[in-house]
C-alpha atoms as a PDB file:
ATOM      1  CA  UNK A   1      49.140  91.848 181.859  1.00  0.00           C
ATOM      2  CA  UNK A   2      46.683  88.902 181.962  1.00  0.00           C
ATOM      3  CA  UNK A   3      47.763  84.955 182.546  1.00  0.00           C
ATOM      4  CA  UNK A   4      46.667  81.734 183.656  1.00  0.00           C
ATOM      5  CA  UNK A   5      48.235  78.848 184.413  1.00  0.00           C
ATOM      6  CA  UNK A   6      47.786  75.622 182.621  1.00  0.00           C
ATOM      7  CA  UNK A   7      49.773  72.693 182.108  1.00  0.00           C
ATOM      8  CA  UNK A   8      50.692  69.932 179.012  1.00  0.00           C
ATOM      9  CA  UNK A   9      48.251  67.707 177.915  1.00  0.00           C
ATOM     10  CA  UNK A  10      48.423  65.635 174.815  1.00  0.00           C
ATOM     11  CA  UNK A  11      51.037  66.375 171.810  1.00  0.00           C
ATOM     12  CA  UNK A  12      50.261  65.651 168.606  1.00  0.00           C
ATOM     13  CA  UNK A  13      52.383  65.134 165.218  1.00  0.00           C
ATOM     14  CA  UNK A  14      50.716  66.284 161.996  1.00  0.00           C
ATOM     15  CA  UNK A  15      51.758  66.140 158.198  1.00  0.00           C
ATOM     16  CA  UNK A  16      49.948  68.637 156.365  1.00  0.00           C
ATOM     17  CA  UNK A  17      50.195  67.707 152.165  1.00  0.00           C
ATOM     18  CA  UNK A  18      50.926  69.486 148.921  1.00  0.00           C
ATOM     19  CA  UNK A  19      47.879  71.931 148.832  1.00  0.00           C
ATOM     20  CA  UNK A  20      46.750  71.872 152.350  1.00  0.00           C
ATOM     21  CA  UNK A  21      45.520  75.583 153.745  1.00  0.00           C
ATOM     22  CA  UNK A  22      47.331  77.288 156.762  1.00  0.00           C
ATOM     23  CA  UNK A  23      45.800  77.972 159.306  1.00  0.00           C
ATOM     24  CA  UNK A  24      42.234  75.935 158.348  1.00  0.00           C
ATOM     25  CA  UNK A  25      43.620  72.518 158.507  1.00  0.00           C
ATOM     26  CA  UNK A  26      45.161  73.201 162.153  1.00  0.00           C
ATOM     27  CA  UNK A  27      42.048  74.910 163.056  1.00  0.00           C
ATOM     28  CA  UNK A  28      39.875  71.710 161.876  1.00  0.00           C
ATOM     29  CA  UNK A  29      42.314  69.481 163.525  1.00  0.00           C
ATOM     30  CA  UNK A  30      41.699  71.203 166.679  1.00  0.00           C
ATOM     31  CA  UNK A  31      37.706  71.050 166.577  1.00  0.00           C
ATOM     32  CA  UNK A  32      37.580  67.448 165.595  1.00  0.00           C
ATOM     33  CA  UNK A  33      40.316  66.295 169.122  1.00  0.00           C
ATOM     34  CA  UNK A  34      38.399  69.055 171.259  1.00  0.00           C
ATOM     35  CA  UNK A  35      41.349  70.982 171.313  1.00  0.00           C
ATOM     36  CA  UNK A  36      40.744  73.959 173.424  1.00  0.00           C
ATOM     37  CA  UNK A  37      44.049  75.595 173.814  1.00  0.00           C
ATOM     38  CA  UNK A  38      47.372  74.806 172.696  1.00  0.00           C
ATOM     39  CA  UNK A  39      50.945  76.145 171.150  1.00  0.00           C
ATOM     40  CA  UNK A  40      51.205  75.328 167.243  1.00  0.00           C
ATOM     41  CA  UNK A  41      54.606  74.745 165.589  1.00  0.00           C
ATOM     42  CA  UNK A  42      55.332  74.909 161.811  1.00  0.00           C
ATOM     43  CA  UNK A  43      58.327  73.543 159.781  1.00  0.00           C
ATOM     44  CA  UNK A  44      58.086  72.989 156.069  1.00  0.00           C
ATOM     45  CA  UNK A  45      56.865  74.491 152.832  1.00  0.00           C
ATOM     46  CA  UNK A  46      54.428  77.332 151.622  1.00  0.00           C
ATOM     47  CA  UNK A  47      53.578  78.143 147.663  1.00  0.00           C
ATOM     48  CA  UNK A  48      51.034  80.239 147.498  1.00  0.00           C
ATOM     49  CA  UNK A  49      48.282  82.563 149.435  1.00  0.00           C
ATOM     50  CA  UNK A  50      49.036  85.664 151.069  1.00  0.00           C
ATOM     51  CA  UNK A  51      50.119  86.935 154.640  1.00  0.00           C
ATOM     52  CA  UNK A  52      49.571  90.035 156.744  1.00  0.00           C
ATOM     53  CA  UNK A  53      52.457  91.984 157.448  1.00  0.00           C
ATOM     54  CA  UNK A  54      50.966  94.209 158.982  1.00  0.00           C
ATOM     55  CA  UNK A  55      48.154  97.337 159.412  1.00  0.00           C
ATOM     56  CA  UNK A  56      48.354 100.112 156.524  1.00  0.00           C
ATOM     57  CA  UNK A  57      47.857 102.812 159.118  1.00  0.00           C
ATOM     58  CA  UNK A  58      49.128 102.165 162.450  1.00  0.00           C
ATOM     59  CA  UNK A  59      46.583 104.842 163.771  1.00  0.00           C
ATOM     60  CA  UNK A  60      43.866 103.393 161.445  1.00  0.00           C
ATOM     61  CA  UNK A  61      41.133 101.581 163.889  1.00  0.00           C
ATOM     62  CA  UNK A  62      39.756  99.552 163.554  1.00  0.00           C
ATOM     63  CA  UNK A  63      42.763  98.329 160.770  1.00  0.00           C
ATOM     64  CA  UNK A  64      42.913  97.500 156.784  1.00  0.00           C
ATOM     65  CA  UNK A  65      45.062  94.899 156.792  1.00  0.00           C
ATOM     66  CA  UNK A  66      48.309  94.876 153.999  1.00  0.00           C
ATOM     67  CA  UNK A  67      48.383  91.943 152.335  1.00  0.00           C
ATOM     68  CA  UNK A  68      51.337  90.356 150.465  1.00  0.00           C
ATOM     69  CA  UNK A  69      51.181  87.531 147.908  1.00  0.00           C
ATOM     70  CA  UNK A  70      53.477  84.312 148.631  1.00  0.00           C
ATOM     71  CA  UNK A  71      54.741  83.915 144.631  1.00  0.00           C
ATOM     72  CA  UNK A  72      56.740  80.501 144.587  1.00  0.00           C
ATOM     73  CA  UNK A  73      58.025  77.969 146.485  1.00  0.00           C
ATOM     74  CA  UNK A  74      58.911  79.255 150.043  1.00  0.00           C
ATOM     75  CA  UNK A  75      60.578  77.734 153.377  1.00  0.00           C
ATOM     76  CA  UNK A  76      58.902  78.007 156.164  1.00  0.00           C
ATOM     77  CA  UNK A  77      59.187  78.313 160.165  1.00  0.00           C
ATOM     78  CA  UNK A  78      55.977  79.299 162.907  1.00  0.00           C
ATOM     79  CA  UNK A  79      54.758  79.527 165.699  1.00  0.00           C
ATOM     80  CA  UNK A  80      50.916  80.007 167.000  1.00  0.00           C
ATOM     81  CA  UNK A  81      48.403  79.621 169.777  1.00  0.00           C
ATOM     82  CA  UNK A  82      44.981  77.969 169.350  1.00  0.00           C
ATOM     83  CA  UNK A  83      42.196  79.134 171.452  1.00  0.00           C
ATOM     84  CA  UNK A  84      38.412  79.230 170.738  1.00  0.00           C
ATOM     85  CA  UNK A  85      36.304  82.010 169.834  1.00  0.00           C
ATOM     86  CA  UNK A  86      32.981  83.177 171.505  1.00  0.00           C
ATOM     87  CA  UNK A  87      31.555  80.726 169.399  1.00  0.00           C
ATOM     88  CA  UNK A  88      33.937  77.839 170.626  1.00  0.00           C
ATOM     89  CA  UNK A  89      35.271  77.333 167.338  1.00  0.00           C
ATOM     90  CA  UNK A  90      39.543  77.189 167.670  1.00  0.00           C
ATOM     91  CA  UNK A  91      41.068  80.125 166.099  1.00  0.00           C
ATOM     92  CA  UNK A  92      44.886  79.885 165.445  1.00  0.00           C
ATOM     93  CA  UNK A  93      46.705  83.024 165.400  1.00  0.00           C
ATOM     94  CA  UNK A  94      50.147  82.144 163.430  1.00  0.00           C
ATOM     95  CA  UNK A  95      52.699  84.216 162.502  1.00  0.00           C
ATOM     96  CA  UNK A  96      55.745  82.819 160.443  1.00  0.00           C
ATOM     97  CA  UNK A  97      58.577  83.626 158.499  1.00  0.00           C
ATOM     98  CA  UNK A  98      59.034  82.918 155.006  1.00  0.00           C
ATOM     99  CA  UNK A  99      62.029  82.514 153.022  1.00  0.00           C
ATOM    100  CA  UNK A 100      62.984  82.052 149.066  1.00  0.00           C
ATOM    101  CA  UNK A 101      65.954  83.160 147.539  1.00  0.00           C
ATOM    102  CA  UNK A 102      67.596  84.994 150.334  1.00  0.00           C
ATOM    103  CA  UNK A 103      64.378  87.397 150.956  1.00  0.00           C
ATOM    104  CA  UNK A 104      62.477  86.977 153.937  1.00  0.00           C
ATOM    105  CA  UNK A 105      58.664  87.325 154.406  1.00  0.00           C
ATOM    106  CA  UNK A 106      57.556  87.518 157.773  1.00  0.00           C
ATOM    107  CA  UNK A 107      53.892  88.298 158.927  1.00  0.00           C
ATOM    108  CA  UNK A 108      50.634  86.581 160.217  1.00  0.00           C
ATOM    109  CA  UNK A 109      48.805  83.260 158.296  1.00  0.00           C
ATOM    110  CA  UNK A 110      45.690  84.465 158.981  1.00  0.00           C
ATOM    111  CA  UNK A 111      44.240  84.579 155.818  1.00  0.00           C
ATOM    112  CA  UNK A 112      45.644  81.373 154.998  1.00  0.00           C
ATOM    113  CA  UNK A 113      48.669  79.682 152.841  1.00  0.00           C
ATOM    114  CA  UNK A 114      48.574  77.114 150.910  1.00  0.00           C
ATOM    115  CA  UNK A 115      51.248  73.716 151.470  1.00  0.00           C
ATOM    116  CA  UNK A 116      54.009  73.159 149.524  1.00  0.00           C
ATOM    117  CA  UNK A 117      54.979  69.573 149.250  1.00  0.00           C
ATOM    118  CA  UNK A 118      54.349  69.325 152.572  1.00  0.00           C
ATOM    119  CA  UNK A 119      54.872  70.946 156.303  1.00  0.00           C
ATOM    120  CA  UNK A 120      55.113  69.711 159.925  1.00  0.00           C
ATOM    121  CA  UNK A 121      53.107  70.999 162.869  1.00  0.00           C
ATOM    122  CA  UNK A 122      53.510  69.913 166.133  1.00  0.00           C
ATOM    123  CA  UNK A 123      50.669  70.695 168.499  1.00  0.00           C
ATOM    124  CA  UNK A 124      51.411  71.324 172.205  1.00  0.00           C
ATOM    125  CA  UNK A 125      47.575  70.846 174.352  1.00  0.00           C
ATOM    126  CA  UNK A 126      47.261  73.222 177.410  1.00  0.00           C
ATOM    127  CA  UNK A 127      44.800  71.832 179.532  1.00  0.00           C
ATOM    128  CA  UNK A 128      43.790  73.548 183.226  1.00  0.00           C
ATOM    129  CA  UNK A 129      42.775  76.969 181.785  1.00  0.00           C
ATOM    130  CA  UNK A 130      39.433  78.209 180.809  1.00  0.00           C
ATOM    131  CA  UNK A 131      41.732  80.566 177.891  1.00  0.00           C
ATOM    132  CA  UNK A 132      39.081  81.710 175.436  1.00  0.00           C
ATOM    133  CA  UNK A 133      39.430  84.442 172.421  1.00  0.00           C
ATOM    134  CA  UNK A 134      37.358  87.521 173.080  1.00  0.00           C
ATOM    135  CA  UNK A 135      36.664  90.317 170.633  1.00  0.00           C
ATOM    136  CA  UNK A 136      38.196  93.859 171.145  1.00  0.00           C
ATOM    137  CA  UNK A 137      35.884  96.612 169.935  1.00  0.00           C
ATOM    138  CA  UNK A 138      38.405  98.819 169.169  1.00  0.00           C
ATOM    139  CA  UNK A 139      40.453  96.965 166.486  1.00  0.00           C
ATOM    140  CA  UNK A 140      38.101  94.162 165.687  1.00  0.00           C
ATOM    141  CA  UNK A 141      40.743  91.575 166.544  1.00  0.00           C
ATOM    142  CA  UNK A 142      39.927  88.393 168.627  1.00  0.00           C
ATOM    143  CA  UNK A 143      42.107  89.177 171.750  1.00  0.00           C
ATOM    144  CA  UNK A 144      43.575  86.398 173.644  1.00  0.00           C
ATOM    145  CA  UNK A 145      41.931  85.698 177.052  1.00  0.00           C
ATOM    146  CA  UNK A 146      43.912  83.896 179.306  1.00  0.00           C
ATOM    147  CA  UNK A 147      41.410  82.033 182.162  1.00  0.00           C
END
């Protein structure tokens, strides 16, 4: 196990709109208030894109994602951490559930979503920590770095 220890810095309330993309908005947000690290919390509507649920062979390295489409109108609860990549650019990993009609689609916004009507994030700053993303060889994935 790695950690650091950080502590709260500024909170901020955002409204993303009918068509905004998850996670490229937050990650925008985040570069233009020098945002280095921070918890990300989502409440509201997705209705469209697609999320990863997942690798198609466990074994598989590094992994091919599996992709499935959000068709329709869904509700929508998440929870992510910012931190920037070796490039200093923030990276939000996200991962949410999804729900429409009683069915349930959980997995990670990576590749994006797109806003329905609309969808509130709340984002927590952690200031104090030099937390970066570093890339793992093995699976290709930027690995959180706590510092």
């Amino acid at each position: 196990m790695k950690f650091a220890e950080g502590r709260m810095g500024r909170v901020f309330v955002i409204r993303l709109e009918d068509g905004d993309i998850v996670p490229n908005c937050i990650e925008e947000f985040a570069l233009e208030n020098n945002i280095k690290a921070a918890h990300a919390v989502i409440l509201g509507g997705i209705g469209g894109g697609e999320v990863v649920v997942g690798p198609r062979k466990s074994a598989q390295m590094p992994p091919e994602p599996m992709l499935l489409p959000v068709d329709g109108a869904h509700e929508l609860i998440g929870l992510g951490i910012l931190a920037p990549a070796p490039d200093g650019r923030p990276v939000l990993h996200m991962h949410a559930s999804l729900g429409r009609s009683g069915n349930t689609l959980t997995g990670c916004l990576r590749p994006g979503v797109k806003t329905w009507l609309m969808a509130e994030v709340i984002i927590y700053e952690i200031v104090g920590t030099d937390t970066t993303r570093v890339r793992d060889e093995k699976s290709g994935f930027l690995f959180l770095e706590p510092g």
